[in-house]
N, C-alpha and C. Protein backbone atom coordinates (compact mmCIF):
# COMPACT_ATOMS: atom_id res chain seq x y z
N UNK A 1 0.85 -1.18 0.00
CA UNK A 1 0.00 0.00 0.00
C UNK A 1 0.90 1.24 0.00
N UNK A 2 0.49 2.18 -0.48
CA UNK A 2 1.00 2.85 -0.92
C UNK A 2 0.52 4.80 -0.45
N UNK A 3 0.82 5.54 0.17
CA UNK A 3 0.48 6.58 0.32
C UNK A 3 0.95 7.92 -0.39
N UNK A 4 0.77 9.04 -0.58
CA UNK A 4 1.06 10.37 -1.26
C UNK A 4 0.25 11.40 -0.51
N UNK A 5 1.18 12.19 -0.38
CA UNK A 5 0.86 13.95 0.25
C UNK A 5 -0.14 14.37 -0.84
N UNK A 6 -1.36 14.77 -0.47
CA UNK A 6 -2.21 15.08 -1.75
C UNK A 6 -2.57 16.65 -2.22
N UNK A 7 -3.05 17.24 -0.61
CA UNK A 7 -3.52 18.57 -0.39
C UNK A 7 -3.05 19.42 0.91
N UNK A 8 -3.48 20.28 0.65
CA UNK A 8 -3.36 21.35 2.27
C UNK A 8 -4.86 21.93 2.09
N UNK A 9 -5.70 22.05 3.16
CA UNK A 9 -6.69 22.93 3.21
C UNK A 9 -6.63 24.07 4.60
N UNK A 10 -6.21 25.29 4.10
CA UNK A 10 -5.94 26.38 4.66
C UNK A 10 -8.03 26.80 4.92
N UNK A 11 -8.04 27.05 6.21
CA UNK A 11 -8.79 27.61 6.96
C UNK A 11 -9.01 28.70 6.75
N UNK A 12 -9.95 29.69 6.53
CA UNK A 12 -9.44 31.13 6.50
C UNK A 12 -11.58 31.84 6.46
N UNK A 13 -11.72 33.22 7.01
CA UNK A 13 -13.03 33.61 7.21
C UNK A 13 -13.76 34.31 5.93
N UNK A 14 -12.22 35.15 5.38
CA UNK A 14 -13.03 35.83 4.18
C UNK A 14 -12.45 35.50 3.23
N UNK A 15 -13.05 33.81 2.37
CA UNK A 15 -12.71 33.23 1.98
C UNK A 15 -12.65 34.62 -0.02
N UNK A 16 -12.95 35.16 -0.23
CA UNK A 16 -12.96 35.79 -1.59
C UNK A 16 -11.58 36.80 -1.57
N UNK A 17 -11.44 37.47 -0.26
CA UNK A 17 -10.15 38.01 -0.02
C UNK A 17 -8.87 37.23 -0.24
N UNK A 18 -9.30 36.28 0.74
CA UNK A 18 -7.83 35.34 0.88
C UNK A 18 -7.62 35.12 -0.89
N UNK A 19 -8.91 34.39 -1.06
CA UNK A 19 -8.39 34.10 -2.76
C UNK A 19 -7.40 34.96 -3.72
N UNK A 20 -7.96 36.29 -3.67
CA UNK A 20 -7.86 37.41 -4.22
C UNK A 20 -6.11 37.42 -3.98
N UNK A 21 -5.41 37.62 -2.44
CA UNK A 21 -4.07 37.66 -2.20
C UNK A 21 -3.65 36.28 -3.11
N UNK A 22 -3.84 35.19 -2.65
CA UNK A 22 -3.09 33.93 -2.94
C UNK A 22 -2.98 33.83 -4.57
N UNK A 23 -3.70 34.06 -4.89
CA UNK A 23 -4.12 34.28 -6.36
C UNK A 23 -3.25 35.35 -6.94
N UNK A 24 -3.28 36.52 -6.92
CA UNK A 24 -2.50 37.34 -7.02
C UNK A 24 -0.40 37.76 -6.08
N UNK A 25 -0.76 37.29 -5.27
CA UNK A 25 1.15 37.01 -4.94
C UNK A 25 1.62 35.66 -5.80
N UNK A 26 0.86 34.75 -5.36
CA UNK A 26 1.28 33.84 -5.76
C UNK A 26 1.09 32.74 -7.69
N UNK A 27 0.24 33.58 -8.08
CA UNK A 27 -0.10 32.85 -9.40
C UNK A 27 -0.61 32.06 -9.70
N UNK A 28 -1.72 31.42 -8.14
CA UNK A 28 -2.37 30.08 -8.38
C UNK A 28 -3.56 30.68 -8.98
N UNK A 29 -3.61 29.14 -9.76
CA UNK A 29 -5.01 29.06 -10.70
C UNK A 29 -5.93 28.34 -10.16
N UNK A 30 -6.84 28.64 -10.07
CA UNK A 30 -8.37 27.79 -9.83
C UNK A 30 -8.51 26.92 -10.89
N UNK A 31 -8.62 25.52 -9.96
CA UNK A 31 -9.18 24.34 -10.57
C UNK A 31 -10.56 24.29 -10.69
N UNK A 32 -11.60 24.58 -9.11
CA UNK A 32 -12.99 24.32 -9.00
C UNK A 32 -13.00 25.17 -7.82
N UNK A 33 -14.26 25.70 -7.54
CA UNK A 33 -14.59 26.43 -6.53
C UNK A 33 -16.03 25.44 -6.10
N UNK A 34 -15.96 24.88 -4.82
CA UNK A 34 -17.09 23.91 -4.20
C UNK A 34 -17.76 24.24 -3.39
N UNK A 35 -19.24 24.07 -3.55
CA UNK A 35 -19.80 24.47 -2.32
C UNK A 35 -20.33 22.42 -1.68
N UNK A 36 -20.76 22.81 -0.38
CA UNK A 36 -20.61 21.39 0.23
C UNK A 36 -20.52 21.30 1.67
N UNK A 37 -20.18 20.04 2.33
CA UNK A 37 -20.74 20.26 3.81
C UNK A 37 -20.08 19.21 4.66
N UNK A 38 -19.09 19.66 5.68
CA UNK A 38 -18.15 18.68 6.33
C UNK A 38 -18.94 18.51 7.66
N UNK A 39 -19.73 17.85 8.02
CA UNK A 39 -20.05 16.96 9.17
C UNK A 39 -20.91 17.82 9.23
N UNK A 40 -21.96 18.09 8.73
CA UNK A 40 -23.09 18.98 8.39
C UNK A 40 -22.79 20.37 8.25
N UNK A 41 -21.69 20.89 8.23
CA UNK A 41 -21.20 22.58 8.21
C UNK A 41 -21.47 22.67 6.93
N UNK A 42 -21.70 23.98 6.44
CA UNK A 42 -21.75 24.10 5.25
C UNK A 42 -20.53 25.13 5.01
N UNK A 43 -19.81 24.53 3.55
CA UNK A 43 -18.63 25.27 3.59
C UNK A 43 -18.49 25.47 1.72
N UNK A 44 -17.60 26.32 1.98
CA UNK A 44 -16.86 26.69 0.68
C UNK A 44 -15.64 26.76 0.29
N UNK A 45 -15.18 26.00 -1.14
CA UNK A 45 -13.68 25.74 -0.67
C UNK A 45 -13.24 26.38 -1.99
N UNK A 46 -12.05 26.77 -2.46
CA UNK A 46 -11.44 27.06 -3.39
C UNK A 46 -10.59 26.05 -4.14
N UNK A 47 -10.59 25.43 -4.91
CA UNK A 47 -8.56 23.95 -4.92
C UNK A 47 -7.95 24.87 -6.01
N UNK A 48 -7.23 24.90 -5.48
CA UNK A 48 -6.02 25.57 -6.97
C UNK A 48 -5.25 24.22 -7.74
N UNK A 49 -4.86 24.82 -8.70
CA UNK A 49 -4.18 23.66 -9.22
C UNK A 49 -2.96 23.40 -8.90
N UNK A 50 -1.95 22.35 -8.85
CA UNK A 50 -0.75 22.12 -8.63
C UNK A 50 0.35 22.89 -9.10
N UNK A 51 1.09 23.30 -8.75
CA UNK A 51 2.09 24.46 -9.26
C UNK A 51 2.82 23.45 -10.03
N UNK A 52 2.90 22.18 -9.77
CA UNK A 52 4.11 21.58 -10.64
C UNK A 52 3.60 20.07 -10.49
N UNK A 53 4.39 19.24 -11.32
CA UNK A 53 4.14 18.10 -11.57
C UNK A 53 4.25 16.94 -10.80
N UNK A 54 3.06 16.16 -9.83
CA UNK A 54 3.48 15.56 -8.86
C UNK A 54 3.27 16.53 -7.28
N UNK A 55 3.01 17.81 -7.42
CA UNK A 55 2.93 18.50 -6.41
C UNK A 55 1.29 18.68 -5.57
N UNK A 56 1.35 18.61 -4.53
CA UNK A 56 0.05 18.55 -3.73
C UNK A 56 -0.44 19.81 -3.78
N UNK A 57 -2.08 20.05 -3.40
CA UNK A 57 -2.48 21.27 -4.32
C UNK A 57 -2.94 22.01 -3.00
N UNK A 58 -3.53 22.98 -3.35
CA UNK A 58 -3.43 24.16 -2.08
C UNK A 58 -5.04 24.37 -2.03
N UNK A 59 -5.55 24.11 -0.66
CA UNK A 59 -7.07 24.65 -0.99
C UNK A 59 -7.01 25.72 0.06
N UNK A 60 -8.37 26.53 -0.16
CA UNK A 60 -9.07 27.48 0.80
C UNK A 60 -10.18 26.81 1.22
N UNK A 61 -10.56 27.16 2.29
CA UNK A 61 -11.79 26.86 3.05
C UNK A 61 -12.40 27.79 3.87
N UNK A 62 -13.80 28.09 3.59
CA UNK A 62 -13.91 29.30 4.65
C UNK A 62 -15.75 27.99 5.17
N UNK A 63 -16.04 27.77 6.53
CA UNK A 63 -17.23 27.47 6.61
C UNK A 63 -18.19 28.60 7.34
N UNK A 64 -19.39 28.51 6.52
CA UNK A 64 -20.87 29.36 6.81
C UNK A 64 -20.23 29.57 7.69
N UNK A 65 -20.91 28.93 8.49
CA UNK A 65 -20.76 29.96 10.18
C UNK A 65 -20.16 29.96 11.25
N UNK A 66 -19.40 30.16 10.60
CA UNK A 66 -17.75 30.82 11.64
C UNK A 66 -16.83 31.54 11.49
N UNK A 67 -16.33 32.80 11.93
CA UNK A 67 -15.27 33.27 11.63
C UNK A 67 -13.97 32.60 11.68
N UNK A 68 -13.45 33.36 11.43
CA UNK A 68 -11.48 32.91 10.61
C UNK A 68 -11.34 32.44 12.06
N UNK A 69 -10.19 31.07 11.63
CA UNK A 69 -9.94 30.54 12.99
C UNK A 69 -8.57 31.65 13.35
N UNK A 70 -8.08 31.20 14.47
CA UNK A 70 -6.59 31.58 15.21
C UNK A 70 -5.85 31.84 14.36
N UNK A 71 -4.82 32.82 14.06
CA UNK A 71 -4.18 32.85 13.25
C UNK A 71 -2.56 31.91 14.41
N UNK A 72 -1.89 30.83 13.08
CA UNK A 72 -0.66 30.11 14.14
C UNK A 72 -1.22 28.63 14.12
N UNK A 73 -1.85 28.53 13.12
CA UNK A 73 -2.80 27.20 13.28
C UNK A 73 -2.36 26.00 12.17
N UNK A 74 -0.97 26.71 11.51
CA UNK A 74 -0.38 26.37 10.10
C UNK A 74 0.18 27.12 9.70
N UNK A 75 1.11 26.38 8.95
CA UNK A 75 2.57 27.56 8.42
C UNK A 75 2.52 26.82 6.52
N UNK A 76 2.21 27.86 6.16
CA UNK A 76 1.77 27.41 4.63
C UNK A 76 3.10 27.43 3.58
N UNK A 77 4.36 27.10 3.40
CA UNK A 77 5.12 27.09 2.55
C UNK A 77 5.37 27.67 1.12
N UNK A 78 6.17 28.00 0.75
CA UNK A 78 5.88 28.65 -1.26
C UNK A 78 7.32 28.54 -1.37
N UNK A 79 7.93 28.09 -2.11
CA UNK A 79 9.56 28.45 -2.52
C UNK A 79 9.23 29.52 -4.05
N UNK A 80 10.45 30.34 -4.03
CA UNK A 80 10.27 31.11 -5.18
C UNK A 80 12.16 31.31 -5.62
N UNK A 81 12.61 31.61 -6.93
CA UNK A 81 13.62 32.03 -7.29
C UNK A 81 14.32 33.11 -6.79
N UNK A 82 13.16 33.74 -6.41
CA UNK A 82 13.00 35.18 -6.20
C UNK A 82 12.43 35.68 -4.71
N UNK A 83 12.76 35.74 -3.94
CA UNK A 83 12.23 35.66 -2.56
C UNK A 83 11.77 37.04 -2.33
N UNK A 84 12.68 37.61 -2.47
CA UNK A 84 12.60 39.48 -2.27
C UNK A 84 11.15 40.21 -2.96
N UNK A 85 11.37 39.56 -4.27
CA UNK A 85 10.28 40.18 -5.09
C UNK A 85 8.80 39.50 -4.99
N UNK A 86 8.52 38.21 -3.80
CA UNK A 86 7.80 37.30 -3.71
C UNK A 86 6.92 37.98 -2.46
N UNK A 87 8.17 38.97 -1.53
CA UNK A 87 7.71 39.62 -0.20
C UNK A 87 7.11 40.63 -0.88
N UNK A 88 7.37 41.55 -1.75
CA UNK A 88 6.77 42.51 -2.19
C UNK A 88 5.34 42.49 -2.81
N UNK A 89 5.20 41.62 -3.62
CA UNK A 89 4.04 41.38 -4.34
C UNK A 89 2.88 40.87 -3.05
N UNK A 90 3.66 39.86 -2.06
CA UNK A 90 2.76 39.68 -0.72
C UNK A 90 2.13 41.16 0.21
N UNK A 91 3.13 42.11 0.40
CA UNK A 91 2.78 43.22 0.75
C UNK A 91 1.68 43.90 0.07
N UNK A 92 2.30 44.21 -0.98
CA UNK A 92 1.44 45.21 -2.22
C UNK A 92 -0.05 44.47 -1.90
N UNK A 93 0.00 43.06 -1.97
CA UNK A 93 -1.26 42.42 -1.60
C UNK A 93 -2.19 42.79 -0.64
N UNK A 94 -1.71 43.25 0.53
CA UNK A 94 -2.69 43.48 1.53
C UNK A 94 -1.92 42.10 2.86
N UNK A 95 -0.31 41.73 2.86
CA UNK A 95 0.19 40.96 3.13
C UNK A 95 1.26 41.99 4.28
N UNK A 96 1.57 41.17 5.17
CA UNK A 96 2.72 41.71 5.98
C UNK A 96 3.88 41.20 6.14
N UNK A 97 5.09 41.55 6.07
CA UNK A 97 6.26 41.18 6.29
C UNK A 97 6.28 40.65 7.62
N UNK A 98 6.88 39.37 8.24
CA UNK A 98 7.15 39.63 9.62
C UNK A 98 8.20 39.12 9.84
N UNK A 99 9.02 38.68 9.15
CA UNK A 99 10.50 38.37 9.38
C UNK A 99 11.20 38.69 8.06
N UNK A 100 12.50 39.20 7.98
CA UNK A 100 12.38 40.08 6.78
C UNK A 100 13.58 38.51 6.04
N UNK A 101 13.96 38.92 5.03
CA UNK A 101 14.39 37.57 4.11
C UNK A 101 16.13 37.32 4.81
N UNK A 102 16.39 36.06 5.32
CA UNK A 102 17.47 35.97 5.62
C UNK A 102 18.15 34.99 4.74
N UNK A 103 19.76 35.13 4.45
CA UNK A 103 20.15 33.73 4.05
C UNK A 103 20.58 33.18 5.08
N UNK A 104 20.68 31.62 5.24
CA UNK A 104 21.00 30.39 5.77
C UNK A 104 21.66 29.28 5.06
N UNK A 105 23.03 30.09 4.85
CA UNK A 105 24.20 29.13 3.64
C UNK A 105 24.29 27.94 4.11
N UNK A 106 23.82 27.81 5.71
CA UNK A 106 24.04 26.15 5.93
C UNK A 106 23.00 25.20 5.83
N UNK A 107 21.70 25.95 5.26
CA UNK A 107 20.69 24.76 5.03
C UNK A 107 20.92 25.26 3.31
N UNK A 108 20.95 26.03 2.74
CA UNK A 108 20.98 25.95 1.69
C UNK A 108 19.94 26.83 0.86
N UNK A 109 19.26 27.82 1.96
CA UNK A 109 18.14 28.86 1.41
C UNK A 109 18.31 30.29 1.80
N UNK A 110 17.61 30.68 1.55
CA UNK A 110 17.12 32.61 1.85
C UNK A 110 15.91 32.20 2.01
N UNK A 111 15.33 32.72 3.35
CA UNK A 111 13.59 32.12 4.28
C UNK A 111 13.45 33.93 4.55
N UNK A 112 11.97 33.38 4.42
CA UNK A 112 11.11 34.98 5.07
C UNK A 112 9.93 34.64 5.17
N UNK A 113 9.08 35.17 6.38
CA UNK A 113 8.10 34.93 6.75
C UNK A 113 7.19 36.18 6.73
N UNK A 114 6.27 35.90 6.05
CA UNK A 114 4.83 37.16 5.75
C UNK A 114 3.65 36.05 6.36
N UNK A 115 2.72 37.15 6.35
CA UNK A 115 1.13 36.88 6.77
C UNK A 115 0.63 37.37 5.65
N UNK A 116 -1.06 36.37 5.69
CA UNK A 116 -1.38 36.79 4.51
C UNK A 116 -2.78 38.26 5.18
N UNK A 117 -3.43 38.36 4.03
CA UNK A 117 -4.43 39.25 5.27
C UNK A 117 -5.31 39.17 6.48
N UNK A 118 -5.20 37.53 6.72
CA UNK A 118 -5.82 37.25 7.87
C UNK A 118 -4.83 36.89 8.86
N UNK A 119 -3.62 37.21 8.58
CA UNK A 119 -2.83 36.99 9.66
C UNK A 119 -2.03 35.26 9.63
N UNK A 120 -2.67 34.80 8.51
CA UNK A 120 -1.75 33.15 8.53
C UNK A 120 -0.22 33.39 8.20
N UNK A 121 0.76 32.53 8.61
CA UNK A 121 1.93 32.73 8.36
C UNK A 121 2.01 31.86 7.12
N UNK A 122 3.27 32.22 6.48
CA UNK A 122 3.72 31.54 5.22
C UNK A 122 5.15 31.69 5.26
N UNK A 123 5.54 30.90 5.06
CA UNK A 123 7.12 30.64 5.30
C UNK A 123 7.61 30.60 3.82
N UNK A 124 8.49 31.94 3.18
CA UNK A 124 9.10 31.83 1.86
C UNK A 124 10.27 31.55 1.49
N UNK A 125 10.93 30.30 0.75
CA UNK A 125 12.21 30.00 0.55
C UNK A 125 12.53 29.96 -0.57
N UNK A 126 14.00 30.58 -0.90
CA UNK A 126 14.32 30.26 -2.11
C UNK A 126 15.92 29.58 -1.57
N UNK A 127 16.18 28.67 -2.72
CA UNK A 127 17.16 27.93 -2.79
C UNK A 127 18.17 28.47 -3.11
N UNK A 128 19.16 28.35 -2.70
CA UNK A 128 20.66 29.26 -3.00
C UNK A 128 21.45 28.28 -3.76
């Protein structure tokens, strides 16, 4: 038997916003937008498509009735070529810097950590 990393489903309250940032910093494309119902909640999800081949795909989730959970509840990942210009486009977004881009020659990256507008962290690496 056999297992694979498939998805992430990011939590979030104002699920058309969040889209709007992730969509725009990041370049994901919408696969399907679902409406539907996890243990009778009624929810709405976004799936983007896979950035790459073999790669697990990124959803949004916002359910009816509840606001945005805790922000610290998940640390959402993105590697980019370009790290610097990855923080900016997150900002310009409606995104916050909160650790500004460091290198780390001994793991082998440049990391920086932004929030998106609800306050989730995202951890950005590029490979050196």
């Amino acid at each position: 038997m056999s297992q694979n990393f498939a998805f992430t489903k990011l939590v979030v309250g104002d699920l058309d916003r969040c889209a709007a940032f992730y969509e725009t910093v990041f370049g994901l494309k919408v696969q399907a937008r679902i409406d539907a119902e996890i243990l009778g909640r009624a929810i709405t999800e976004i799936v983007y498509e896979p950035t790459a081949t073999g790669a697990g795909a990124f959803i949004l989730l916002a359910y009816h009735d509840a606001p945005r959970p805790a922000a610290g509840e998940v640390i959402v990942g993105f590697s980019s070529r370009e790290v610097d210009a990855l923080i900016v486009r997150a900002t310009d977004a409606g995104g916050t810097l909160v650790q500004a881009a460091a290198d780390a020659p001994q793991h082998g990256v440049r990391v920086a950590f932004v929030t998106d507008p609800e306050g989730h962290l995202m951890e950005l690496v590029q490979f050196l």
